[in-house]
C-alpha atoms as a PDB file:
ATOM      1  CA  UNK A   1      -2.468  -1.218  13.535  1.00  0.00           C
ATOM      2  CA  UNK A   2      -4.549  -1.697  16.829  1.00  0.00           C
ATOM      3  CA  UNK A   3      -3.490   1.235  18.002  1.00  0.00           C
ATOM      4  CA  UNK A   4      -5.912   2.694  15.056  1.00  0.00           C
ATOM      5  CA  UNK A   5      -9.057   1.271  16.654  1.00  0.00           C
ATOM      6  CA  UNK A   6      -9.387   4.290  18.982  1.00  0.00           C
ATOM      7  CA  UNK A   7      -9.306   6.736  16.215  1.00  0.00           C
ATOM      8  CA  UNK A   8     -12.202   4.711  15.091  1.00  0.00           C
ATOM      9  CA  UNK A   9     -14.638   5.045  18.104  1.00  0.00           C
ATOM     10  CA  UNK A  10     -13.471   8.733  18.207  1.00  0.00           C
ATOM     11  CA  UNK A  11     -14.824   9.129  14.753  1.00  0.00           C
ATOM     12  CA  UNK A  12     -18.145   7.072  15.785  1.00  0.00           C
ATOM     13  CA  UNK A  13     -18.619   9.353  18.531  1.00  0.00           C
ATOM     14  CA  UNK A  14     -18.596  12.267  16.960  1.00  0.00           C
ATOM     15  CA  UNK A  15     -19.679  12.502  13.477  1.00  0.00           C
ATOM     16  CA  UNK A  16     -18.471  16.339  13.238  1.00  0.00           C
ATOM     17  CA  UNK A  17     -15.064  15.910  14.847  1.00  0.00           C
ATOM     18  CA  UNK A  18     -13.683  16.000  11.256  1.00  0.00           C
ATOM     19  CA  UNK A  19     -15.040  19.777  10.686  1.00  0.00           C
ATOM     20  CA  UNK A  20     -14.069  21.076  14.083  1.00  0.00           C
ATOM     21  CA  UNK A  21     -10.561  20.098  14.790  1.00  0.00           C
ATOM     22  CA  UNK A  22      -7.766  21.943  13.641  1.00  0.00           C
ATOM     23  CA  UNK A  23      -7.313  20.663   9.606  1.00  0.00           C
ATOM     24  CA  UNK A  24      -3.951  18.617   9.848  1.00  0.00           C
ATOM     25  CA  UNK A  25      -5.099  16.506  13.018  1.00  0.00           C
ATOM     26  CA  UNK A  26      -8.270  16.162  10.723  1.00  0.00           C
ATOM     27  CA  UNK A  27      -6.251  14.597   7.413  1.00  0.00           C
ATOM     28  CA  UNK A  28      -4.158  12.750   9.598  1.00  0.00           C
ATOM     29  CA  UNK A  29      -7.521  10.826  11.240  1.00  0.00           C
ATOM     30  CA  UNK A  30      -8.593  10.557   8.018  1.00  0.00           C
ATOM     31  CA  UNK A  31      -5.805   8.625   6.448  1.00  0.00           C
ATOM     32  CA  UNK A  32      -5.151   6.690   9.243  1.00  0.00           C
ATOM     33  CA  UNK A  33      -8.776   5.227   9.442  1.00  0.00           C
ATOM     34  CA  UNK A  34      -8.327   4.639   5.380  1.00  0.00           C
ATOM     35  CA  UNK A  35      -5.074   2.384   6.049  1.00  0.00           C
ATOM     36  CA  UNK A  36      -6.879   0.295   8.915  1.00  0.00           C
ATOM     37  CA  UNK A  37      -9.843  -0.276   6.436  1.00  0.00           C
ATOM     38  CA  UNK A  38      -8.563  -0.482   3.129  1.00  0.00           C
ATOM     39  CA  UNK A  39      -4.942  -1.857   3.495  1.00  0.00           C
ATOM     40  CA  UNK A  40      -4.068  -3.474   6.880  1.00  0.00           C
ATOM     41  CA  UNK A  41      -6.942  -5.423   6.469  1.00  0.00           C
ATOM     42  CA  UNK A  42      -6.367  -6.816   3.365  1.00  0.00           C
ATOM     43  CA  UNK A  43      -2.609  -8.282   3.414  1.00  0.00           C
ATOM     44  CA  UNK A  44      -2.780 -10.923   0.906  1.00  0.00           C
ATOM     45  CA  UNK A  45      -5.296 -12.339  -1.189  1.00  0.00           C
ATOM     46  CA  UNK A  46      -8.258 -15.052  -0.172  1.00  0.00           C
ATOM     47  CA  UNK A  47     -11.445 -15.164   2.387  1.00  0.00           C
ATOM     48  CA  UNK A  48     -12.109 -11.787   4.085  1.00  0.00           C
ATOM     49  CA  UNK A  49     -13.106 -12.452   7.304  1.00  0.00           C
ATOM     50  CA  UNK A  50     -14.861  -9.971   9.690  1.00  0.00           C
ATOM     51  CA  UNK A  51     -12.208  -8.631  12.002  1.00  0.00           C
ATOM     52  CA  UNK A  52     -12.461  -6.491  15.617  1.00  0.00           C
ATOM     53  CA  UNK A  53      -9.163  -5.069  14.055  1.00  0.00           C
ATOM     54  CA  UNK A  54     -11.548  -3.437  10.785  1.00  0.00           C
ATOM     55  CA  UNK A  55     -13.860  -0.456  11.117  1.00  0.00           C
ATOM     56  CA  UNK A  56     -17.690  -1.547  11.733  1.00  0.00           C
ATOM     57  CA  UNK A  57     -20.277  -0.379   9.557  1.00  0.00           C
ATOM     58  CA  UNK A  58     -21.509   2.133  12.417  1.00  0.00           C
ATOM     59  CA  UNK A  59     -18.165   3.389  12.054  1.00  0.00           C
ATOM     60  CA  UNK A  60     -18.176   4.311   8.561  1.00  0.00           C
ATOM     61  CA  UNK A  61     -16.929   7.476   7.416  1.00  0.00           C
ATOM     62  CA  UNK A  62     -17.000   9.182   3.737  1.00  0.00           C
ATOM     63  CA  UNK A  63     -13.742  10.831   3.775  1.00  0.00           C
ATOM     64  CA  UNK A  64     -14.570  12.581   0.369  1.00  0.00           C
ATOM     65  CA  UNK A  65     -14.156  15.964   1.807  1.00  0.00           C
ATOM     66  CA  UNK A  66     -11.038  15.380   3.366  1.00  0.00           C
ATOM     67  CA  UNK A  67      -9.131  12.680   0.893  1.00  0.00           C
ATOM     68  CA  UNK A  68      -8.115  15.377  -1.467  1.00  0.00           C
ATOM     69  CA  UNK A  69      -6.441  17.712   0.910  1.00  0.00           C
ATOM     70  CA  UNK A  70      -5.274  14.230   2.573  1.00  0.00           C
ATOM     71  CA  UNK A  71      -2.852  13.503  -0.543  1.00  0.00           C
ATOM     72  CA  UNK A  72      -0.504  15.941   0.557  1.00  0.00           C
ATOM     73  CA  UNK A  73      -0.774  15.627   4.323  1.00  0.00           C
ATOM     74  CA  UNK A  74      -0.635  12.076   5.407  1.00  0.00           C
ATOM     75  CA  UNK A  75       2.508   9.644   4.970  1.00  0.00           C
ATOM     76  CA  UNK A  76       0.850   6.328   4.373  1.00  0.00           C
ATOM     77  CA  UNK A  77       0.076   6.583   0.739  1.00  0.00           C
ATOM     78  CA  UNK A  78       1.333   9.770  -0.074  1.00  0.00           C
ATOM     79  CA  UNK A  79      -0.347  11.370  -3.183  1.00  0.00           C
ATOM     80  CA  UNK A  80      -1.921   7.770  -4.100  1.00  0.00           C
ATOM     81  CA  UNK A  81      -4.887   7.983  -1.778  1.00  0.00           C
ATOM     82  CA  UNK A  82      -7.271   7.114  -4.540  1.00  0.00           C
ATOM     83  CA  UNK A  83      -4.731   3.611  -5.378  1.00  0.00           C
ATOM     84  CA  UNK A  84      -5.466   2.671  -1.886  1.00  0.00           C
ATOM     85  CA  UNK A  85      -8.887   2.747  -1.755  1.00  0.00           C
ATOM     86  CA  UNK A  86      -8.460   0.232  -5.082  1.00  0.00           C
ATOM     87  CA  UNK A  87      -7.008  -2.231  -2.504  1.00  0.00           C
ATOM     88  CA  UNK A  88     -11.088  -3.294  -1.200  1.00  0.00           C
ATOM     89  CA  UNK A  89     -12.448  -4.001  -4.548  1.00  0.00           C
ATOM     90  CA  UNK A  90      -9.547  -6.222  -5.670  1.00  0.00           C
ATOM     91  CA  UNK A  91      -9.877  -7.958  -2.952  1.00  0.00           C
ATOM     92  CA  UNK A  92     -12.982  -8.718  -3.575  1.00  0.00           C
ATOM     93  CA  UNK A  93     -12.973  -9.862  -7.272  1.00  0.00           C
ATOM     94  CA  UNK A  94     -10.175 -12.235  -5.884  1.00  0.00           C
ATOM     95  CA  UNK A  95     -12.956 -13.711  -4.180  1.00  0.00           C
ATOM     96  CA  UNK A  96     -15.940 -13.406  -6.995  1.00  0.00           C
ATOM     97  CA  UNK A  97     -16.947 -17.625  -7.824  1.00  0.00           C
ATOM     98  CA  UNK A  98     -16.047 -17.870 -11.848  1.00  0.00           C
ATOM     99  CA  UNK A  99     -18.960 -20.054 -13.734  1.00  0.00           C
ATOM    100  CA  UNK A 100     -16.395 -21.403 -15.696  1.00  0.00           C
ATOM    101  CA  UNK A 101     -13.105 -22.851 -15.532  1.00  0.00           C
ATOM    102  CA  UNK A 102     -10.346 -21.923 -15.688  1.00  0.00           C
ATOM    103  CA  UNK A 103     -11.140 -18.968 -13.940  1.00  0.00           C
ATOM    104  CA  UNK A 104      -9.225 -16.464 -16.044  1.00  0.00           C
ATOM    105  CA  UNK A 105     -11.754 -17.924 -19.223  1.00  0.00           C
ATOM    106  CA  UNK A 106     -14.844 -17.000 -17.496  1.00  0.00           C
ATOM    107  CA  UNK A 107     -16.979 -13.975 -19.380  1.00  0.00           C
ATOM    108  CA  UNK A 108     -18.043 -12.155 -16.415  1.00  0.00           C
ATOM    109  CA  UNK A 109     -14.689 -12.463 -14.603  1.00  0.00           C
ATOM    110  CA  UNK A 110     -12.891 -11.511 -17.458  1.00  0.00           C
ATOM    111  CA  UNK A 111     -15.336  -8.276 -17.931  1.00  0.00           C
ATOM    112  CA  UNK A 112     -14.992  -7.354 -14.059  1.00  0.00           C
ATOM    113  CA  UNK A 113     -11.150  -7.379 -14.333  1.00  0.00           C
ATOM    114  CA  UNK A 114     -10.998  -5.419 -17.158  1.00  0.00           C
ATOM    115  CA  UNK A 115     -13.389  -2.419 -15.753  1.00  0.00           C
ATOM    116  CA  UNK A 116     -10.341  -2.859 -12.606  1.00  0.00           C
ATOM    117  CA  UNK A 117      -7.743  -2.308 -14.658  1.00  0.00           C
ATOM    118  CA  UNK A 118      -9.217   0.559 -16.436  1.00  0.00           C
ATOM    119  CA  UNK A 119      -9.677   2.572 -12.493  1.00  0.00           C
ATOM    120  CA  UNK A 120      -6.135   1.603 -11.711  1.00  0.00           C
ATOM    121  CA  UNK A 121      -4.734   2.608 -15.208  1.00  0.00           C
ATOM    122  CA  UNK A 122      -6.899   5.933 -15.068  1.00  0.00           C
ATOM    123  CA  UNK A 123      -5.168   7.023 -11.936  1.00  0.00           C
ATOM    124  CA  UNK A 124      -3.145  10.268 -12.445  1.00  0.00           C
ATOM    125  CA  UNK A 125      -0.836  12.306  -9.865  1.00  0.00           C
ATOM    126  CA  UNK A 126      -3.499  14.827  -8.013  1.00  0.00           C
ATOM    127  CA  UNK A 127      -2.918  18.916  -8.652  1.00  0.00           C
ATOM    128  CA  UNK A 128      -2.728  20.794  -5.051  1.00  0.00           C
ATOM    129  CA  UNK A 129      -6.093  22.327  -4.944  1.00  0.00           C
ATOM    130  CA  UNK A 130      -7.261  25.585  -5.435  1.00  0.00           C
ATOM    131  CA  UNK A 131      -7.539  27.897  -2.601  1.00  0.00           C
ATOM    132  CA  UNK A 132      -5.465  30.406  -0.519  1.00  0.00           C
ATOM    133  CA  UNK A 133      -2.098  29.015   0.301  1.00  0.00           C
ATOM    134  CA  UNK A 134      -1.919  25.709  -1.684  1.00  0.00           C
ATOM    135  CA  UNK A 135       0.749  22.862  -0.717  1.00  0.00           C
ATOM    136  CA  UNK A 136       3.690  21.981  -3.049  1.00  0.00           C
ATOM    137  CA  UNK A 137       2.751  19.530  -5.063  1.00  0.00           C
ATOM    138  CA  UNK A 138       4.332  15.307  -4.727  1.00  0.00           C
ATOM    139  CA  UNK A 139       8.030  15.223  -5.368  1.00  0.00           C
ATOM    140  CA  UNK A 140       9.430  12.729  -7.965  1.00  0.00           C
ATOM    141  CA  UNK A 141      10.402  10.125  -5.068  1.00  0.00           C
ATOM    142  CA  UNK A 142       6.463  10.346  -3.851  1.00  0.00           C
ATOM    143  CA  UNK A 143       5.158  10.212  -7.639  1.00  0.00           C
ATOM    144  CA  UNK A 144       7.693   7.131  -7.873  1.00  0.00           C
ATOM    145  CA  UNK A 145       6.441   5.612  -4.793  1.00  0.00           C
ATOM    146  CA  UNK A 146       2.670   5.976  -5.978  1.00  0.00           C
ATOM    147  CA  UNK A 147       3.883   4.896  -9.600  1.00  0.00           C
ATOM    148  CA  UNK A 148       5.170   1.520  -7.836  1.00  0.00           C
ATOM    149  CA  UNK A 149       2.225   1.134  -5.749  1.00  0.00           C
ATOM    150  CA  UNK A 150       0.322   1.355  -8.756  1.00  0.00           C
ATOM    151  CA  UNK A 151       2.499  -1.820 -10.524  1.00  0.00           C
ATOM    152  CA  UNK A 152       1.930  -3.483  -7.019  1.00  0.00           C
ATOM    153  CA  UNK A 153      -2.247  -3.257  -8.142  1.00  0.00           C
ATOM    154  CA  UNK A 154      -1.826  -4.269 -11.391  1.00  0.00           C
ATOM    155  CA  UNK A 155       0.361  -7.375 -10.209  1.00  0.00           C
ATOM    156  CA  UNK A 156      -2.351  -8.433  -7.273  1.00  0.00           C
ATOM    157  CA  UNK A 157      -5.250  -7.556  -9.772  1.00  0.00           C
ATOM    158  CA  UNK A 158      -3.692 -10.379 -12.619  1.00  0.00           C
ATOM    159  CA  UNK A 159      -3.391 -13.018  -9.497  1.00  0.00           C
ATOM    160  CA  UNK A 160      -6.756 -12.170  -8.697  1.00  0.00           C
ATOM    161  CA  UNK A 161      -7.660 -12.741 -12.388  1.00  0.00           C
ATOM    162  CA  UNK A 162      -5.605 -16.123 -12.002  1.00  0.00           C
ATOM    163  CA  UNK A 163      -7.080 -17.269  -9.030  1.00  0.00           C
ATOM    164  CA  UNK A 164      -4.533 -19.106  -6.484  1.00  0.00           C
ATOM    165  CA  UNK A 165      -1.261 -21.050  -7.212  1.00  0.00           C
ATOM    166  CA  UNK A 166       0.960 -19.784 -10.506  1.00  0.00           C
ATOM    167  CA  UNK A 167      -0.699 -18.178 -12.772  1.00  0.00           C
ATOM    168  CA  UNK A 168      -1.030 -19.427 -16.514  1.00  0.00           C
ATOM    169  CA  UNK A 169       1.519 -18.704 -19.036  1.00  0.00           C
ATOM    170  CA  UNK A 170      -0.153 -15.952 -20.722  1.00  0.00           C
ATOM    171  CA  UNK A 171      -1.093 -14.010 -17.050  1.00  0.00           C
ATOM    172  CA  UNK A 172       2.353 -14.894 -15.995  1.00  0.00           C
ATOM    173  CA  UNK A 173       4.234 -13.142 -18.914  1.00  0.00           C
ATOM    174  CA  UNK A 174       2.184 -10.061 -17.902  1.00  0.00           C
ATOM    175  CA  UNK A 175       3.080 -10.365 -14.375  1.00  0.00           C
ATOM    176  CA  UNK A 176       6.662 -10.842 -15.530  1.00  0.00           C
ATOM    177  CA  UNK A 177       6.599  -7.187 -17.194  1.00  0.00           C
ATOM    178  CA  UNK A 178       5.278  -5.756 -14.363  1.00  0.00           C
ATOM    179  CA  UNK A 179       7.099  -7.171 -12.353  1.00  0.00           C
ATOM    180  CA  UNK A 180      10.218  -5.663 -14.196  1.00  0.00           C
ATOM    181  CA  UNK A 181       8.639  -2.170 -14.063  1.00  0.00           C
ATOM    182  CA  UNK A 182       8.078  -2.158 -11.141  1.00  0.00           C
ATOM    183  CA  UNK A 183      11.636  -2.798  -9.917  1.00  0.00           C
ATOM    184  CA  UNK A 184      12.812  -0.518 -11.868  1.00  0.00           C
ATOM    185  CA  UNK A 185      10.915   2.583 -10.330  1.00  0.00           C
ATOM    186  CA  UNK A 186      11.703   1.423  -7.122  1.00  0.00           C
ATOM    187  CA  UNK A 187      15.494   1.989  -7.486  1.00  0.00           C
ATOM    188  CA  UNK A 188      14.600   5.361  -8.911  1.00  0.00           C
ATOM    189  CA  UNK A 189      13.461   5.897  -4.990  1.00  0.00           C
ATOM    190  CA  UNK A 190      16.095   8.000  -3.340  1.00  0.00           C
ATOM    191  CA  UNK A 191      17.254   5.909   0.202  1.00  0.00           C
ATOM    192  CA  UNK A 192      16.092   9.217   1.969  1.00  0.00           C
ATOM    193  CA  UNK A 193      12.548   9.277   0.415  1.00  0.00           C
ATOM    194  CA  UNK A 194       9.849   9.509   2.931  1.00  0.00           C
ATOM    195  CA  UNK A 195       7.956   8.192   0.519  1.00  0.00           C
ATOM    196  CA  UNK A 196       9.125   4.983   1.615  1.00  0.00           C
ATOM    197  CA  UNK A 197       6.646   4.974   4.556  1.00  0.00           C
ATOM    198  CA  UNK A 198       3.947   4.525   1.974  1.00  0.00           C
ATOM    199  CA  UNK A 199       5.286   1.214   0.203  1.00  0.00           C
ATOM    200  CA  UNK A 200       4.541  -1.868   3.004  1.00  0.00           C
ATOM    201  CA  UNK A 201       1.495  -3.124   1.011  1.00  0.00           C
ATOM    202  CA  UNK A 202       3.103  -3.215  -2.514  1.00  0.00           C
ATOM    203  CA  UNK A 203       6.282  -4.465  -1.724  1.00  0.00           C
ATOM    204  CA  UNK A 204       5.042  -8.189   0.083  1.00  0.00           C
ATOM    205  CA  UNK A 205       2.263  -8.255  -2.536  1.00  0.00           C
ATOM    206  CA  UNK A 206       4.990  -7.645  -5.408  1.00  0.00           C
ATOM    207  CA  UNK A 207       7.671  -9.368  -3.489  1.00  0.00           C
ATOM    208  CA  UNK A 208       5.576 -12.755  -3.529  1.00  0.00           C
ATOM    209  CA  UNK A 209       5.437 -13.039  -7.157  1.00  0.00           C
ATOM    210  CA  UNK A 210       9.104 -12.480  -7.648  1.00  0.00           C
ATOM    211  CA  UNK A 211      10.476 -16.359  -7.830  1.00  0.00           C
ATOM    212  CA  UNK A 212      13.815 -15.724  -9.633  1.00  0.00           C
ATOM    213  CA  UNK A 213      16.563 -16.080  -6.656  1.00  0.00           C
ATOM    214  CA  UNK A 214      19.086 -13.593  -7.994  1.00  0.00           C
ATOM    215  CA  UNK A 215      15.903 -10.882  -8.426  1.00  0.00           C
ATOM    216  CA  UNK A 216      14.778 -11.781  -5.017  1.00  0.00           C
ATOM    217  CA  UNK A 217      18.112 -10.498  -3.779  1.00  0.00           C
ATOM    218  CA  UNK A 218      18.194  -7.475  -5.737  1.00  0.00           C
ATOM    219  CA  UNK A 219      14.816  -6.619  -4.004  1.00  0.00           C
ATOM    220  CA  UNK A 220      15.355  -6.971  -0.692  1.00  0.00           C
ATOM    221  CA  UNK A 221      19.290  -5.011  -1.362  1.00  0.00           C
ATOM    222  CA  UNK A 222      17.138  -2.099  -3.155  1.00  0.00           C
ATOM    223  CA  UNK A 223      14.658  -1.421  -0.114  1.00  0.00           C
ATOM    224  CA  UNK A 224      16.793  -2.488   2.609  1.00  0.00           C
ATOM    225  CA  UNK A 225      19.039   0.223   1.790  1.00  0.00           C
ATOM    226  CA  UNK A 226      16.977   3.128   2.157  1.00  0.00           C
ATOM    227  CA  UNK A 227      18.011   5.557   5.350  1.00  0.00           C
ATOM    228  CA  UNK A 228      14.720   5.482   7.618  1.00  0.00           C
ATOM    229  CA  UNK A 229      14.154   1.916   7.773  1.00  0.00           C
ATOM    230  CA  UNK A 230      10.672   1.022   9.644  1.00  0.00           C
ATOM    231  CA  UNK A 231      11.202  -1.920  12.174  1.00  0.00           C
ATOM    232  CA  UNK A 232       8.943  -4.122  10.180  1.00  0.00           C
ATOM    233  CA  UNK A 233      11.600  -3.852   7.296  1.00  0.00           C
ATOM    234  CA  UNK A 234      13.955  -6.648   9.024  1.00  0.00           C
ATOM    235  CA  UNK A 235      10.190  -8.897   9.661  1.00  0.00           C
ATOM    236  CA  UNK A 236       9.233  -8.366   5.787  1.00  0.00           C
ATOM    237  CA  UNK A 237      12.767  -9.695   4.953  1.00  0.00           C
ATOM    238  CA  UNK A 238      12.412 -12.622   7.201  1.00  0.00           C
ATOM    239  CA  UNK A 239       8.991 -13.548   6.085  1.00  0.00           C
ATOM    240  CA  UNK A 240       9.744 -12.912   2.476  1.00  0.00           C
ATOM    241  CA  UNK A 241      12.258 -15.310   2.198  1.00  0.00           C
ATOM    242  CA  UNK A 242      10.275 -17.777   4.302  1.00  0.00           C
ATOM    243  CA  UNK A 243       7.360 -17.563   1.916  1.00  0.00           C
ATOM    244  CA  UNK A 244      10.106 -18.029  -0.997  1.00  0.00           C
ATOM    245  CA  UNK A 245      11.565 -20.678  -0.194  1.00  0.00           C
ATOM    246  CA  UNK A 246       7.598 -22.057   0.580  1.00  0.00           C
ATOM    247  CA  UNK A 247       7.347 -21.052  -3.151  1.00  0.00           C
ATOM    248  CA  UNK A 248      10.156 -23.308  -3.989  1.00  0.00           C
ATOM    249  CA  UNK A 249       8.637 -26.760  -2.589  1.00  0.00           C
ATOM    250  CA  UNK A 250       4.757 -25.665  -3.225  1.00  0.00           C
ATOM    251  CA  UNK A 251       3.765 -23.048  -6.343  1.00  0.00           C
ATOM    252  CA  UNK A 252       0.308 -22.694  -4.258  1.00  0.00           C
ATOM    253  CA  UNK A 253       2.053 -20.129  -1.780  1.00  0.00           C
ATOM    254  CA  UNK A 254       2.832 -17.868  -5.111  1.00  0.00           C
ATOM    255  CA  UNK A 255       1.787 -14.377  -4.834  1.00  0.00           C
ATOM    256  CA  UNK A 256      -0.952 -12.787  -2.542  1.00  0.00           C
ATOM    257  CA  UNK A 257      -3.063 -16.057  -2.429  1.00  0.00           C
ATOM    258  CA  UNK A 258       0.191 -17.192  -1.272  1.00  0.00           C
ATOM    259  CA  UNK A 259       0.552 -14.743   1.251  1.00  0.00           C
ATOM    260  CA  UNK A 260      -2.484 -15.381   3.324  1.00  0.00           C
ATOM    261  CA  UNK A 261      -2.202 -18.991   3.329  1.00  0.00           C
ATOM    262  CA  UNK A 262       1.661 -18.808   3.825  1.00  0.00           C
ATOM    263  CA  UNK A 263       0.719 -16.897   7.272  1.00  0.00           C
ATOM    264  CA  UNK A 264      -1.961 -18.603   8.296  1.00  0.00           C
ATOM    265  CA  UNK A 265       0.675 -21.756   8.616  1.00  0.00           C
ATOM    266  CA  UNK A 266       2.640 -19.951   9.800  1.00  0.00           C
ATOM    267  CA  UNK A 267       0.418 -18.336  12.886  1.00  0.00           C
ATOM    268  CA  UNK A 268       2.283 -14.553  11.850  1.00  0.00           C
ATOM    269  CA  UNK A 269      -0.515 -11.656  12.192  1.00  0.00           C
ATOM    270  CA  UNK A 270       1.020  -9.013   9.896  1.00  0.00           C
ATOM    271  CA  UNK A 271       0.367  -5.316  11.140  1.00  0.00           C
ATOM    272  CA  UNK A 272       1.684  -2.863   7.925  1.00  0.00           C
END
């Protein structure tokens, strides 16, 4: 996504650009600065370090007025804009110290996740807005795509409840269930979707909790056969199986914990 960094000193440059350029090339700045800060820059769970490859503070933006038009413009989250912007916070209650242990236990950690899950859960498909002309509304493959990304929240949000390495039996059953939702909306995905553009995130972060081999297979088969495959497809395969067969010899590269530290062996900069 470094090719996003301009779009960020054009929007520090020019704090009205959003109001005077024609509305499309507006929503399509918009959502591409939300991907660089909310979801390319947090690909797995664990320390969030400052990056030259993340939007400064100077360069901050409210996209408010734009965000709800966005829903039905942009192709990186489709109509889940608001599910993406759920991607910061988790992150950072992954990262909140617990007072007690184990971490799941703690009061305050416990409370925090719970006031999560309730924004995630909350979520509901956006209505075009009102006005002259108003777009057609998501299809049922976007609305399926948004659907999974929201099972791919729910799944990082319990690991984040967890802390790293497998999660406890009780967290893990939960996962489990999720995990079988979720893999069930994302064969109701038709191969031809474009909606497919908008699933990068929630497929590694779901994809690392899957650990049952013959599941694992039926993942990759389900979104490997869709008919505009993005190049970084084939490199999510290849790291995938990498990081589950990592899995396999050390439980403390399971799911998006897993993921960070699994790269950071591995020297791979992900760019979603």
């Amino acid at each position: 996504m470094q090719h996003l960094l301009p779009c960020c000193a054009l929007l520090a440059s020019q704090n009205n650009l959003l109001d005077t350029v024609d509305e499309d090339c507006a929503c399509f700045i918009a959502e591409q600065y939300m991907f660089l800060s909310n979801v390319n820059s947090h690909i797995g769970l664990g320390p969030i370090k400052d990056s030259n490859s993340r939007p400064t503070e100077n360069q901050s933006l409210d996209l408010s007025p734009l965000s709800y038009r966005a829903y039905y413009r942009g192709r990186c989250s489709g109509c889940a804009y608001e599910l993406f912007e759920m991607i910061p916070p988790i992150a950072a209650f992954a990262e909140k110290p617990a007072m007690s242990s184990p971490r799941h236990l703690d009061p305050d950690i416990i409370a925090e996740f719970h006031s999560l899950e309730q924004q995630v859960l909350l979520w509901v498909v956006p209505a075009p807005w009102d006005g002259t002309g108003p777009p057609n509304g998501p299809d049922a493959d976007e609305i399926a795509a948004a659907i999974f990304q929201q099972m791919g929240l729910l799944i990082t949000l319990r690991c984040a409840l967890n802390g790293p390495g497998v999660p406890s039996p009780p967290i893990q059953d939960q996962i489990s269930c999720c995990l079988s939702e979720a893999r069930r909306v994302l064969k109701t995905i038709s191969p031809s979707s474009y909606a497919w553009g908008t699933l990068l995130w929630s497929l590694f972060h779901i994809g690392s909790c899957i650990t049952v081999p013959k599941e694992q297979k039926d993942y990759i088969a389900t979104f490997m056969a869709m008919e505009n495959k993005l190049p970084v497809c084939t490199s999510m395969v290849s790291v995938l199986s990498k990081l589950w067969d990592a899995i396999g010899h050390d439980g403390g590269f399971y799911g998006p914990y897993g993921i960070k530290r699994f790269l950071a062996r591995e020297g791979i900069k992900p760019s979603l």
